[in-house]
C-alpha atoms as a PDB file:
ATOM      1  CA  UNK A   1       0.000   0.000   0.000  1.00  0.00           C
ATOM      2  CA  UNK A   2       1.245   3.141  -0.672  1.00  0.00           C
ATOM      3  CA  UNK A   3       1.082   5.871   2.181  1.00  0.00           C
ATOM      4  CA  UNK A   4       1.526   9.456   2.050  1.00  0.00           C
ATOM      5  CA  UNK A   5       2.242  11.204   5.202  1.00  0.00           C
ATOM      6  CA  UNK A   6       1.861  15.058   5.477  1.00  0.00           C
ATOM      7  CA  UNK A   7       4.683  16.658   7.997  1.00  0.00           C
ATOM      8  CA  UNK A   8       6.822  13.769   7.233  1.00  0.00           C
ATOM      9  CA  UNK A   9       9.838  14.890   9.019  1.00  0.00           C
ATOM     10  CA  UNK A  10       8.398  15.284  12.739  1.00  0.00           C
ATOM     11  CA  UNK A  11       8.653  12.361  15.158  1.00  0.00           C
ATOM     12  CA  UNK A  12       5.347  10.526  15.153  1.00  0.00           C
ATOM     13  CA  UNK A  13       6.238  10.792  11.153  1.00  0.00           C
ATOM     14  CA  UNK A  14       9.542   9.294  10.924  1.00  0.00           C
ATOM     15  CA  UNK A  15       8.581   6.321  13.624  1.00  0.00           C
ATOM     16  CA  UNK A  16       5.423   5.294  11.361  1.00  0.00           C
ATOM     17  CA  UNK A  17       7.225   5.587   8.449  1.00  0.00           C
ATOM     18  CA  UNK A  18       9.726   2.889   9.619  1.00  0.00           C
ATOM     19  CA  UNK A  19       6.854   0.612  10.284  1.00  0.00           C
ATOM     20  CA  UNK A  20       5.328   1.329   7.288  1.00  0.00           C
ATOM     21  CA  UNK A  21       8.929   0.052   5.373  1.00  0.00           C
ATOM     22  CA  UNK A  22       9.077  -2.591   7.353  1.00  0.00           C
ATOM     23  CA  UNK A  23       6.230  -4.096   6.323  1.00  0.00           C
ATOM     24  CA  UNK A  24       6.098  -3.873   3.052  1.00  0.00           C
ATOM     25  CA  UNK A  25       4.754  -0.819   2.542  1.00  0.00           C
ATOM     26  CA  UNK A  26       5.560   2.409   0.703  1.00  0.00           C
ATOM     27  CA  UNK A  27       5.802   5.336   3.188  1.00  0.00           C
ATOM     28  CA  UNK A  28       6.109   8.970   1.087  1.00  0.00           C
ATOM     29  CA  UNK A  29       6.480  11.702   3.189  1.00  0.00           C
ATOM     30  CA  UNK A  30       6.122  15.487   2.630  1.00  0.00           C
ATOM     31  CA  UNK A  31       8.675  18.189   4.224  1.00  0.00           C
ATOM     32  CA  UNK A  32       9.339  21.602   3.265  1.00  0.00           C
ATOM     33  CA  UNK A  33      12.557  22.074   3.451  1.00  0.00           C
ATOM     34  CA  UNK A  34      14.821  19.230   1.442  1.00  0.00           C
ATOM     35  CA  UNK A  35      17.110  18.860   4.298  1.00  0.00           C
ATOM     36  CA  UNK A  36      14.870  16.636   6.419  1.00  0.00           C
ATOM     37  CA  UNK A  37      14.581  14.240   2.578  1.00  0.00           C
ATOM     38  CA  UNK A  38      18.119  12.418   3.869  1.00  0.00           C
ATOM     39  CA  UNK A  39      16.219  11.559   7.438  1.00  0.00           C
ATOM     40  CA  UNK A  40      13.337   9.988   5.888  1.00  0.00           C
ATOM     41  CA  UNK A  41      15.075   7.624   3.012  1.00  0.00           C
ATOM     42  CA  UNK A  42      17.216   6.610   6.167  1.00  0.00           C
ATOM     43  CA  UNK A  43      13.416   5.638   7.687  1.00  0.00           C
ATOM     44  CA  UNK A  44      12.872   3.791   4.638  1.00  0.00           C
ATOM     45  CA  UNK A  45      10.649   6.205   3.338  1.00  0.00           C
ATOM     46  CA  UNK A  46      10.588   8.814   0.118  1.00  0.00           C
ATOM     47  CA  UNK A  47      11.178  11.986   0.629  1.00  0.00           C
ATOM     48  CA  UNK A  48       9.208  15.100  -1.287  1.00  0.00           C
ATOM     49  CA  UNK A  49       9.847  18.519  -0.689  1.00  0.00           C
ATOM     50  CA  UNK A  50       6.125  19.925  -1.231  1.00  0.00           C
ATOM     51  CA  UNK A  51       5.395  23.703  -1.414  1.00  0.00           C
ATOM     52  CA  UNK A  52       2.623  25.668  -1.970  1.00  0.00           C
ATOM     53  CA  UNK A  53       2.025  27.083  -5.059  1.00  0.00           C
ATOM     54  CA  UNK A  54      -1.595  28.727  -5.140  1.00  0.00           C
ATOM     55  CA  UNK A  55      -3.768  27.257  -6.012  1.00  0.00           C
ATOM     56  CA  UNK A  56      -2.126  23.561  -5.655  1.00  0.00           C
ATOM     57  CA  UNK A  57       0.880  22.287  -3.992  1.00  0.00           C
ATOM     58  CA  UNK A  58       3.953  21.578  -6.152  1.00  0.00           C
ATOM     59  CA  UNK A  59       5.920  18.091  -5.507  1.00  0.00           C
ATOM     60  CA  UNK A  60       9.264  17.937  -6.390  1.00  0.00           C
ATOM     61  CA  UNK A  61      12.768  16.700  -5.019  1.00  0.00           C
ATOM     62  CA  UNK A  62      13.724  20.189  -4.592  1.00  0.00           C
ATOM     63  CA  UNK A  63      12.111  22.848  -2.588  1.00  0.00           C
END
């Protein structure tokens, strides 16, 4: 299953992203700044740096 997790670089985020890899599933999370990306591929999750860009957000590797 694939899981997308808003605020993916806070604590509660980074803990259920590891369970989410570990079972087989594929965490994504969203940050906004593309330092925190590093933190969640070491979870075992994607990072996206997502911004807003009236009137939708923007997803891209690079903020």
């Amino acid at each position: 299953m694939r899981v997308v997790i808003a605020g993916g670089h806070g604590r509660i985020a980074r803990k259920l992203e590891r369970v989410l890899a570990g079972r087989g599933d594929r965490a994504e999370g969203l940050v906004r700044d593309r330092a925190g990306i590093p933190d969640l591929e070491s979870a075992g999750a994607r990072g996206w740096c997502a911004t807003w860009s009236a009137p939708r957000w923007t997803r891209s590797r690079a903020c």
